[in-house]
Protein backbone atom coordinates (compact mmCIF):
# COMPACT_ATOMS: atom_id res chain seq x y z
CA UNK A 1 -75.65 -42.95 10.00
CA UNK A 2 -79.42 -42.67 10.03
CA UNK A 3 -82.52 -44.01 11.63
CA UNK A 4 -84.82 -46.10 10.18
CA UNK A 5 -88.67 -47.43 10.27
CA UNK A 6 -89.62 -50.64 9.29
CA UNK A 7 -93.14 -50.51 8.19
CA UNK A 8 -95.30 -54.27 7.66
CA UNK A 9 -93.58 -56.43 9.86
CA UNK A 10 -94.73 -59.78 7.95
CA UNK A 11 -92.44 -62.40 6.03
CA UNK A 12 -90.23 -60.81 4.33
CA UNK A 13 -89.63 -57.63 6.58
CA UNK A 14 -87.25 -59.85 8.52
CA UNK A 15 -84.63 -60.57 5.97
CA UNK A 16 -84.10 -56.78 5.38
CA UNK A 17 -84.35 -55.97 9.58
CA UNK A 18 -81.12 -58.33 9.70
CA UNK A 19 -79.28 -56.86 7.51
CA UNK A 20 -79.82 -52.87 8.52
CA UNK A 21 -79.51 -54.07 11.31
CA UNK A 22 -75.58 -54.94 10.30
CA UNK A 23 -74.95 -52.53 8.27
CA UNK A 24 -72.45 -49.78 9.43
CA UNK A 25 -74.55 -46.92 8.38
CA UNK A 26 -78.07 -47.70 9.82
CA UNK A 27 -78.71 -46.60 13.66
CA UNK A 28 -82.17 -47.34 15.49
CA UNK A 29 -84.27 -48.92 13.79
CA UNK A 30 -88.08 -49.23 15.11
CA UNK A 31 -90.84 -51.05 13.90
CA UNK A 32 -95.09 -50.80 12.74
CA UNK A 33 -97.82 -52.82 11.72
CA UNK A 34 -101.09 -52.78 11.78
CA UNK A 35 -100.79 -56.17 13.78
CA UNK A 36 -98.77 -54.73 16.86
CA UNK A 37 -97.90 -58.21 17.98
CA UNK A 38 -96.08 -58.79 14.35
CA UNK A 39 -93.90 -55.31 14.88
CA UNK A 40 -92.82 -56.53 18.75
CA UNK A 41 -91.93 -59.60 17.37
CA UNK A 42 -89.84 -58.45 14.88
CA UNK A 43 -88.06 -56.03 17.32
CA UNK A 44 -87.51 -58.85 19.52
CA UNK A 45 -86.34 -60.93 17.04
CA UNK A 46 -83.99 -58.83 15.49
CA UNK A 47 -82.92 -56.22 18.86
CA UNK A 48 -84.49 -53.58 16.79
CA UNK A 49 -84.58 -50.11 19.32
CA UNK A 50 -88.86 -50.89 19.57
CA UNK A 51 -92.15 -50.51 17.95
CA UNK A 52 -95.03 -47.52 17.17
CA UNK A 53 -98.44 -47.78 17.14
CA UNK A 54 -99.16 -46.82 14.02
CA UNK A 55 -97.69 -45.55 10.58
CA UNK A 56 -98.76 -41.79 11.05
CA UNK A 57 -96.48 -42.44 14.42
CA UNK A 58 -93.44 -43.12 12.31
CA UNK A 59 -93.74 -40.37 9.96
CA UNK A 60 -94.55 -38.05 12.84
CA UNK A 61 -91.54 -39.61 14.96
CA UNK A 62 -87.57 -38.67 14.54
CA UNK A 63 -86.86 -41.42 12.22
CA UNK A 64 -85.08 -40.79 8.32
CA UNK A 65 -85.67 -42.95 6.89
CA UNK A 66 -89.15 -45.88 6.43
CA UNK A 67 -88.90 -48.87 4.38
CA UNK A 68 -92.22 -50.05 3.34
CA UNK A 69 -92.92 -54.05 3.07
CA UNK A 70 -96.99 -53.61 3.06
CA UNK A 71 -99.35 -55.23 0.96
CA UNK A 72 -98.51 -54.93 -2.73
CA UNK A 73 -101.26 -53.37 -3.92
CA UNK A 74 -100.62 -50.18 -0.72
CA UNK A 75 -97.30 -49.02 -1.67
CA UNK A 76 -97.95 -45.95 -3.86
CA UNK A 77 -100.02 -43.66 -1.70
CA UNK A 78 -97.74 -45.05 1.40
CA UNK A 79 -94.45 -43.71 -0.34
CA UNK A 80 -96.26 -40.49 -1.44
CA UNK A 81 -97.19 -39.92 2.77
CA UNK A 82 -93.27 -40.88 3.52
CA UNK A 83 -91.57 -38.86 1.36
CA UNK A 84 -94.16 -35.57 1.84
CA UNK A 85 -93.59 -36.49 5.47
CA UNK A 86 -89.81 -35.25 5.13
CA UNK A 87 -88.55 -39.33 4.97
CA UNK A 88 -86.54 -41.37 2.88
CA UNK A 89 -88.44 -44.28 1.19
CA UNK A 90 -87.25 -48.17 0.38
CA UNK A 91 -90.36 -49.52 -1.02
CA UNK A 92 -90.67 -53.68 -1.92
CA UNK A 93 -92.33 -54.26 -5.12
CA UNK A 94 -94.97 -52.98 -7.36
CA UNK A 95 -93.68 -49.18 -6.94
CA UNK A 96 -97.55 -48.96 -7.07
CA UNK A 97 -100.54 -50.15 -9.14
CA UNK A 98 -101.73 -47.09 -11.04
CA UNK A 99 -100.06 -44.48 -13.48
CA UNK A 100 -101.59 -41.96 -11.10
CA UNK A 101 -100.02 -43.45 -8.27
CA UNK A 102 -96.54 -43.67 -9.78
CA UNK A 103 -96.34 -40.00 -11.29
CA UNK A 104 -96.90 -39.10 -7.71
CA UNK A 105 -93.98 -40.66 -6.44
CA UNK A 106 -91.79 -39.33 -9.35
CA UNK A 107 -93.09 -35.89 -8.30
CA UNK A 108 -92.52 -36.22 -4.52
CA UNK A 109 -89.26 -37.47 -5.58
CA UNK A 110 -88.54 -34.29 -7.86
CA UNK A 111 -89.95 -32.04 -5.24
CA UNK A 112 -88.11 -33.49 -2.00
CA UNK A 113 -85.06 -33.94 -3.29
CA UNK A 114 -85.08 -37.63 -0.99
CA UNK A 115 -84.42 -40.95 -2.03
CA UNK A 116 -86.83 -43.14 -3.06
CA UNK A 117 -85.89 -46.99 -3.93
CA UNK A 118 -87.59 -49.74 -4.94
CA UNK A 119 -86.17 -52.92 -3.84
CA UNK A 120 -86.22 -54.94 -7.18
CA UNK A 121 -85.03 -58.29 -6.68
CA UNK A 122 -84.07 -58.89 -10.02
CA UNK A 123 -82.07 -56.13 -10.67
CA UNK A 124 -79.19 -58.26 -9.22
CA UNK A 125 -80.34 -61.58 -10.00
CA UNK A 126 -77.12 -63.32 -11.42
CA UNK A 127 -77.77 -63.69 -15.58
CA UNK A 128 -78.71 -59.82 -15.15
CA UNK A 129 -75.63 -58.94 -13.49
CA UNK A 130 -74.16 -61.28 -16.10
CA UNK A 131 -76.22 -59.56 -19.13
CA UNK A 132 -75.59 -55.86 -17.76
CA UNK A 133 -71.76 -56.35 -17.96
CA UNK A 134 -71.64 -57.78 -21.60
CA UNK A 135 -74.68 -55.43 -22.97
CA UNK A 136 -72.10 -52.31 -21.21
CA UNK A 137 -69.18 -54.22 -22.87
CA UNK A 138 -70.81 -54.31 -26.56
CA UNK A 139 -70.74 -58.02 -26.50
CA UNK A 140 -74.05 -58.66 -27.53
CA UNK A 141 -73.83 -56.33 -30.92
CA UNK A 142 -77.31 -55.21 -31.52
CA UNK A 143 -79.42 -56.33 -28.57
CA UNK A 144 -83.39 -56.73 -30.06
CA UNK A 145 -85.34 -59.30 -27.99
CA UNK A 146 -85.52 -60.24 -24.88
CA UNK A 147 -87.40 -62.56 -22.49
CA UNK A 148 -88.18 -62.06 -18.67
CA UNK A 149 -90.24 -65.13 -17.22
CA UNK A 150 -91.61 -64.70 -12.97
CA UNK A 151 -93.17 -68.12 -12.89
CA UNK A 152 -93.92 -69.04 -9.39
CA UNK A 153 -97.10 -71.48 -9.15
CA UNK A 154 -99.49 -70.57 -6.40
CA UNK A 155 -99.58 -74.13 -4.90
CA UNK A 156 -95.55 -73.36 -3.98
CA UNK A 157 -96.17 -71.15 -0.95
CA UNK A 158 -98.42 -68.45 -2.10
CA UNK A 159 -101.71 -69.83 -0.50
CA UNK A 160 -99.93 -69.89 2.79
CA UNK A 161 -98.15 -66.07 2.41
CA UNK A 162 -101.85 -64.83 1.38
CA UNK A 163 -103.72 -66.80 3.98
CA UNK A 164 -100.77 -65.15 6.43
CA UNK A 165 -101.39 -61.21 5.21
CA UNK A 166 -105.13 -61.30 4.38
CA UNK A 167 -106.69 -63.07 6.82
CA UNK A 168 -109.98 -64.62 6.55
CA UNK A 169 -110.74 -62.92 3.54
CA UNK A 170 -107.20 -63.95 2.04
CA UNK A 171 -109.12 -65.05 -1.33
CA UNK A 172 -109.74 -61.71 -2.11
CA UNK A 173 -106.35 -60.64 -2.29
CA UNK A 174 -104.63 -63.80 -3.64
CA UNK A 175 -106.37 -62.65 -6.91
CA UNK A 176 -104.37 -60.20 -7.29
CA UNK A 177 -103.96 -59.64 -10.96
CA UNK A 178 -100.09 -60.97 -12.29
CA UNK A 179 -99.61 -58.18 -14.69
CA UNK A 180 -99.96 -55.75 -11.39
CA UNK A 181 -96.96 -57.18 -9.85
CA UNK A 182 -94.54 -56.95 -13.18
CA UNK A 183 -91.16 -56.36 -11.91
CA UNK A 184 -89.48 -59.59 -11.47
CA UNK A 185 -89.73 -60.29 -15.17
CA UNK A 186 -89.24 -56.67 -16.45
CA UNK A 187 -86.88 -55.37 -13.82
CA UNK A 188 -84.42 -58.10 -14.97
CA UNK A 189 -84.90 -57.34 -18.92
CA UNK A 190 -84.68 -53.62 -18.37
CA UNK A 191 -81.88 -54.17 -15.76
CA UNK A 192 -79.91 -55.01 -17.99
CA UNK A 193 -80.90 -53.96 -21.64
CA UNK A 194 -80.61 -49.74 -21.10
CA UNK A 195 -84.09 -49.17 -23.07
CA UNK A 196 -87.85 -49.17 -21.88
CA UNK A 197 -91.28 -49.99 -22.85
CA UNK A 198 -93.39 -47.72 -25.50
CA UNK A 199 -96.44 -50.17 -26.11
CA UNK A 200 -98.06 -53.23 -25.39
CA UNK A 201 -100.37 -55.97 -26.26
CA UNK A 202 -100.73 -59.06 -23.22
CA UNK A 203 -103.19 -61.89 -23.12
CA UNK A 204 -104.53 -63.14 -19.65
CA UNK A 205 -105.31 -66.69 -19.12
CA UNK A 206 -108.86 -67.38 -17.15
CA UNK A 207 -108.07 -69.26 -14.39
CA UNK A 208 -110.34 -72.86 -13.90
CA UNK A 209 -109.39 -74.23 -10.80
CA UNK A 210 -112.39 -73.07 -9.12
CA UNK A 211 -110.82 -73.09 -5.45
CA UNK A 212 -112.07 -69.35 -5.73
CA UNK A 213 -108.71 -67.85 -5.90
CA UNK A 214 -109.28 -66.09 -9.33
CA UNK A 215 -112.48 -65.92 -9.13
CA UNK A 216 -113.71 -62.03 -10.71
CA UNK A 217 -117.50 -62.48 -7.91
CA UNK A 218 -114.55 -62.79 -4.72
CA UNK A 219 -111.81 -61.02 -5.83
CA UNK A 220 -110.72 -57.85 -4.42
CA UNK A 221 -109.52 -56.35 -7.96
CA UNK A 222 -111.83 -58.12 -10.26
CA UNK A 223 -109.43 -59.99 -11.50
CA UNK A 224 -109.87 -64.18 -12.96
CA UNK A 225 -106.41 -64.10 -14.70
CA UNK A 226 -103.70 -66.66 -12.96
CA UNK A 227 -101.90 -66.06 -16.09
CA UNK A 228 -100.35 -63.64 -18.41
CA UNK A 229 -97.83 -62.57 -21.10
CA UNK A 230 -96.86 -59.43 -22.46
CA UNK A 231 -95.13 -58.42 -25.66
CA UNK A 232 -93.73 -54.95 -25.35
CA UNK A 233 -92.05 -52.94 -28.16
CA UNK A 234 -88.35 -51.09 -26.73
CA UNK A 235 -87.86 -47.85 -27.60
CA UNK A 236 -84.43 -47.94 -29.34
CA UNK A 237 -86.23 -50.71 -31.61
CA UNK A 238 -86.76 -54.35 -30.95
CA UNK A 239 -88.88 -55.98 -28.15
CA UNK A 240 -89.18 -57.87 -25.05
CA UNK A 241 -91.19 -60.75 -24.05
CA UNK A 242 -92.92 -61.23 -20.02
CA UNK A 243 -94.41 -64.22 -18.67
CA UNK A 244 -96.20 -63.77 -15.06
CA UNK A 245 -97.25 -67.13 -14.26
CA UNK A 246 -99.16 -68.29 -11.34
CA UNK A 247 -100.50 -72.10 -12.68
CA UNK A 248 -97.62 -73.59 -13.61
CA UNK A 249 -95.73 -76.69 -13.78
CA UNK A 250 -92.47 -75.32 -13.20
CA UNK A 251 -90.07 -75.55 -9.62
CA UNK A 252 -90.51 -71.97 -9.30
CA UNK A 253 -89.03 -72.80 -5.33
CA UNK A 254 -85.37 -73.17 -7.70
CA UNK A 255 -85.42 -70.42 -10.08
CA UNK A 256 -88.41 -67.41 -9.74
CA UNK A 257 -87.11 -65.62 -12.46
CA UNK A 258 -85.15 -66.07 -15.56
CA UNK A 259 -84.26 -64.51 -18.52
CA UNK A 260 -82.90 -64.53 -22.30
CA UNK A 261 -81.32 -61.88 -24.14
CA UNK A 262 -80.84 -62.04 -27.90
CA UNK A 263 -77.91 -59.62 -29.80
CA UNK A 264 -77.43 -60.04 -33.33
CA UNK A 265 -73.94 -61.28 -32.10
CA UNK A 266 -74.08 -63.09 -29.03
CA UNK A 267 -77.09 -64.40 -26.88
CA UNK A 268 -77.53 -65.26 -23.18
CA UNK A 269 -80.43 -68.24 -21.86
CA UNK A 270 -81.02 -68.46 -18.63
CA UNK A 271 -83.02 -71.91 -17.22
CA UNK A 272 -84.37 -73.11 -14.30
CA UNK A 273 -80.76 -75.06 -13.55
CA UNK A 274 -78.85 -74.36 -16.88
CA UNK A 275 -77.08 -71.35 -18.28
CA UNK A 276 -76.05 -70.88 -21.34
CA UNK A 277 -73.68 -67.58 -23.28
CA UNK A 278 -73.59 -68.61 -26.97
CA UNK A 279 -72.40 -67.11 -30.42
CA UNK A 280 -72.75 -68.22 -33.61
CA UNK A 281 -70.29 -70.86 -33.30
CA UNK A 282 -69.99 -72.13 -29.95
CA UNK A 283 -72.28 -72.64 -26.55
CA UNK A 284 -70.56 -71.87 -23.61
CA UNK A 285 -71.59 -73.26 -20.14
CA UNK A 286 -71.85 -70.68 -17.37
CA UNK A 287 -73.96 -71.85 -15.08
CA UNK A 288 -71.17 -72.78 -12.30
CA UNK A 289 -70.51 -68.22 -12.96
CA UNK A 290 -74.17 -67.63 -12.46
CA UNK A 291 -74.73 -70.20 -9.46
CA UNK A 292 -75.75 -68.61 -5.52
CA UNK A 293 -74.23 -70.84 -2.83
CA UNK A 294 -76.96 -70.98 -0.46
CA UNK A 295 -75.56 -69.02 3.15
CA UNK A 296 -78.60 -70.44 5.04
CA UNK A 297 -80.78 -73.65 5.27
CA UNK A 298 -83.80 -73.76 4.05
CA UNK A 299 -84.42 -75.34 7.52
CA UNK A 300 -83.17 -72.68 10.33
CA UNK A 301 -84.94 -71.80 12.88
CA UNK A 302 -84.87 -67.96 11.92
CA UNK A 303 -87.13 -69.37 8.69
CA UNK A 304 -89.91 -71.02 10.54
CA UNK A 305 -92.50 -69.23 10.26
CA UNK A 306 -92.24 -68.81 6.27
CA UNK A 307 -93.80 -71.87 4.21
CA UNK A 308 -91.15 -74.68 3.28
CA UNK A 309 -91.78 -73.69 -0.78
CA UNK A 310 -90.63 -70.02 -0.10
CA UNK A 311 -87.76 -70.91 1.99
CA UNK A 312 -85.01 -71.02 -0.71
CA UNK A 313 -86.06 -68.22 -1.69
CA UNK A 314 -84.98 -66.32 1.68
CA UNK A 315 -81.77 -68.48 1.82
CA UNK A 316 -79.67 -67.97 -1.53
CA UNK A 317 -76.03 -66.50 -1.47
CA UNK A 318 -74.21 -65.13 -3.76
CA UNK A 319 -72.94 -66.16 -7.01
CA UNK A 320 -69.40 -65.43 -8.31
CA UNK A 321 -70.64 -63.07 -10.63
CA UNK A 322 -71.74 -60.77 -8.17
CA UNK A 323 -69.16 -58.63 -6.73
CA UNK A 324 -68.85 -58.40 -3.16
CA UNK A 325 -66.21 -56.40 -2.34
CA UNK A 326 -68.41 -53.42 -2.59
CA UNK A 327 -70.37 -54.70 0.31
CA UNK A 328 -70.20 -54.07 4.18
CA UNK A 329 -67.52 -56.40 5.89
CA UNK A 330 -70.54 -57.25 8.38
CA UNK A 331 -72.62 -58.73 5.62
CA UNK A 332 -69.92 -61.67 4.71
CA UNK A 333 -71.77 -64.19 6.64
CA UNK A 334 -75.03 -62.87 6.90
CA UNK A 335 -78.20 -64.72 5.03
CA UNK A 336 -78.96 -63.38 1.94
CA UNK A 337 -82.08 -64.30 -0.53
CA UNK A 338 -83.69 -64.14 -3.81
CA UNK A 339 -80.10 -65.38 -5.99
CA UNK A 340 -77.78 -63.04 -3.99
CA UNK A 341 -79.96 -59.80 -4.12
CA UNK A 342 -80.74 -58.94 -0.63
CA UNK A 343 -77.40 -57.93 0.53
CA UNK A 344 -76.98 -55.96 -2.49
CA UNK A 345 -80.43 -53.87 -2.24
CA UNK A 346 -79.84 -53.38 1.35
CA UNK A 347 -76.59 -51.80 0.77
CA UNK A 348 -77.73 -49.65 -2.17
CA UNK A 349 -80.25 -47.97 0.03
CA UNK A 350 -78.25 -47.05 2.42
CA UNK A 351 -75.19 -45.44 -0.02
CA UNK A 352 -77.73 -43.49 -1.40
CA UNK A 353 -79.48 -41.89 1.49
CA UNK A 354 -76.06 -41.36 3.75
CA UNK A 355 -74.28 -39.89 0.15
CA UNK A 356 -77.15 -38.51 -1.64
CA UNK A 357 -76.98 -40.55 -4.67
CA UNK A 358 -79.41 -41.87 -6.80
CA UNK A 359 -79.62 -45.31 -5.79
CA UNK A 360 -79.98 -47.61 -9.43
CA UNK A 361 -83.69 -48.44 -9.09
CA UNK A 362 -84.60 -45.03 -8.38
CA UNK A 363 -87.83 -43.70 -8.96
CA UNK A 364 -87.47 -42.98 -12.62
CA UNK A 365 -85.84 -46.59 -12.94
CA UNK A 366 -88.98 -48.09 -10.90
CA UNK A 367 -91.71 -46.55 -12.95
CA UNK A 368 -89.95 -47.90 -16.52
CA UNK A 369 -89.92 -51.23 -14.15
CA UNK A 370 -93.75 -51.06 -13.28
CA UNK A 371 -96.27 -49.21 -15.70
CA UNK A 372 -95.40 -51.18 -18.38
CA UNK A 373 -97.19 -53.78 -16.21
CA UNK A 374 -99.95 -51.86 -15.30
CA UNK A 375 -100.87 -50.91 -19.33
CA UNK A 376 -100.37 -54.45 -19.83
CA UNK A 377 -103.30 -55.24 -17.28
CA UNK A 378 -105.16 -53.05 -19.33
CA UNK A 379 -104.34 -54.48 -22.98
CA UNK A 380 -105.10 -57.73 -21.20
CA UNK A 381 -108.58 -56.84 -20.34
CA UNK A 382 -109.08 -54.93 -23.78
CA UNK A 383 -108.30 -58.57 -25.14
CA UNK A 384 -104.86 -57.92 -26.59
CA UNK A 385 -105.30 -54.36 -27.30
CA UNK A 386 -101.85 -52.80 -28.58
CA UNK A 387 -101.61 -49.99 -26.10
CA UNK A 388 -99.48 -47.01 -25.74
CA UNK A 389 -96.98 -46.89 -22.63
CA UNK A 390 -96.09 -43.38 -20.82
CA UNK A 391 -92.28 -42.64 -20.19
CA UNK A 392 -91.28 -40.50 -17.10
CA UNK A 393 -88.29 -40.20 -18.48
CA UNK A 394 -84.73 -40.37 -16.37
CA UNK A 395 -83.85 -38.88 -13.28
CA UNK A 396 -82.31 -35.36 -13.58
CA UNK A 397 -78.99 -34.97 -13.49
């Protein structure tokens, strides 16, 4: 059993309080923010063992463990602090926003010896799970193309979350650039297709809604893309396809992510409601296989606080694809989110701290997961370039 810090104690740190908070192999758990009324709330909320001031109080205080749900664009020099700090690190998505930022991780990680994990949604969203089993199965043949779509419009929650984190200068941070935050749509494709990304070329779209989200004179990064796709070429030959969508007439509050894998002898579609495993003959319907029966309502009390268009998000279950007999007795009615995965990433963090496994987005995983994003960024703004993409390579044995 260890101790853990939660650190950003805004929307989404509460799911993943609740659920350590179950789980048979977490102990105290004590909460930060830089808003000190957010941390007491969640420790009220949740019965968590209480808050510290600050994050230089958590990583000079007992605790073994942090799990980092800051501001996207904070996480890498964060995790670097943690992990030099002697603590184990669960870090929400990007793994960080520069190739500088993740080699440091990877060489904390090599140097520590800790575990690092990024909490990739995707990795267990269901037509991955799906995808992963038939690609280790050889049921696909040859896989060669792939497509990973995150396609969540802005006017579905998002203006609320950033008015929530940034404050009255929230404008400047809902720019932040699509490609930058890559791992819903490439965390699922490399999730489940055992390759990664050796170039790029991406095209950004130049937002025109002229609300002044997207707008290059107020935004924090620079950045007037609310658009963007990505073709990448795989290393074992073939290619993959990313959408990261922000203006879009899709009901991103069903389905976030999706996904389509292409084998020269099978293929697998994945839609907003349908799902689809086909061969050159036949179409078979798995949708029922791939479906999450919602554990929560989008209307409970415990969800109040989050914007009615995020809610489902934050309320999913599992599908039957998933396998839950891996999982901690205490989780069976617990809420769950994002298509099943909460429960799931919870669990793998703490088997791999309290056995001192790799947990399967580890820090090698997460970089393949993220770069490729942040060279896409970069082709984007190079108009299209074709751009090389560094490899880290895989975690030791």
């Amino acid at each position: 059993m260890f101790s853990l810090g939660i650190v950003g104690c805004g929307q989404f740190a509460g799911s993943f309080a609740k659920l350590w908070r179950l789980h048979p192999g977490v102990g105290d758990i004590l909460a930060t923010d830089l808003l000190p009324e957010r941390a007491a709330r969640l420790a009220a909320d949740h019965d968590l063992a209480g808050t510290l001031p600050s994050y230089e109080a958590m990583l000079d205080s007992a605790v073994d463990a942090v799990a980092i749900f800051t501001q996207r664009w904070t996480h890498g020099p964060l995790v670097v602090q943690a992990l030099r700090a002697g603590k184990h690190v669960y870090s929400a998505v990007p793994m960080a926003i520069t190739e500088e930022e993740i080699a440091a991780i990877v060489e904390a990680v090599k140097e520590t010896g800790l575990t690092y994990m990024m909490g990739e949604t995707s990795h267990y969203n269901p037509a991955v799970v799906y995808a992963r089993q038939r690609a280790a199965e050889g049921a696909f043949g040859r896989l060669f193309y792939a497509e990973g779509d995150y396609v969540h419009d802005m006017d579905l929650g998002f203006y609320e979350a950033y008015r929530y984190s940034g404050g009255e200068n929230w404008k400047a941070t809902a720019s932040y650039p699509p490609l930058l935050y890559p791992t819903h749509s490439l965390g699922g494709i490399l999730g489940a297709w055992q390759t990664h990304a050796t170039s790029v070329s991406a095209i950004g779209v130049v937002d025109d809604r002229g609300d002044g989200v997207f707008d290059r004179a107020i935004s924090q990064f620079g950045n007037d893309f609310s658009n963007a796709t990505a073709l990448f070429e795989a290393a074992d030959g073939g290619s993959f396809r990313t959408n990261e969508f922000r203006r879009v007439g899709y009901p991103s509050w069903i389905r976030e992510s999706r996904f389509r894998f292409f084998g020269t002898e099978r293929s697998l579609e994945q839609l907003a409601t349908v799902s689809v495993w086909q061969d050159k003959e036949r179409v078979e319907d798995i949708t029922e296989h791939l479906r999450p029966t919602a554990t929560l309502s989008p209307d409970d009390p415990s969800l109040a606080h989050i914007d009615p268009a995020l809610r489902d998000a934050f309320a999913s279950g599992t599908a039957p694809v998933h396998d839950r007999s891996r999982l901690p007795r205490e989780f069976a009615h617990a809420p769950n989110g994002h298509e099943g995965s909460h429960h799931f990433l919870a669990d793998d963090f703490v088997r791999a701290v309290t056995t001192g496994s790799l947990p399967p987005v580890n820090a090698w995983v997460a970089a393949r997961y993220t770069l490729p994003g942040v060279v896409a960024h970069q082709s984007a703004l190079q108009g299209g370039a074709r751009l090389e993409i560094p490899d880290f390579g895989e975690a030791p044995a």
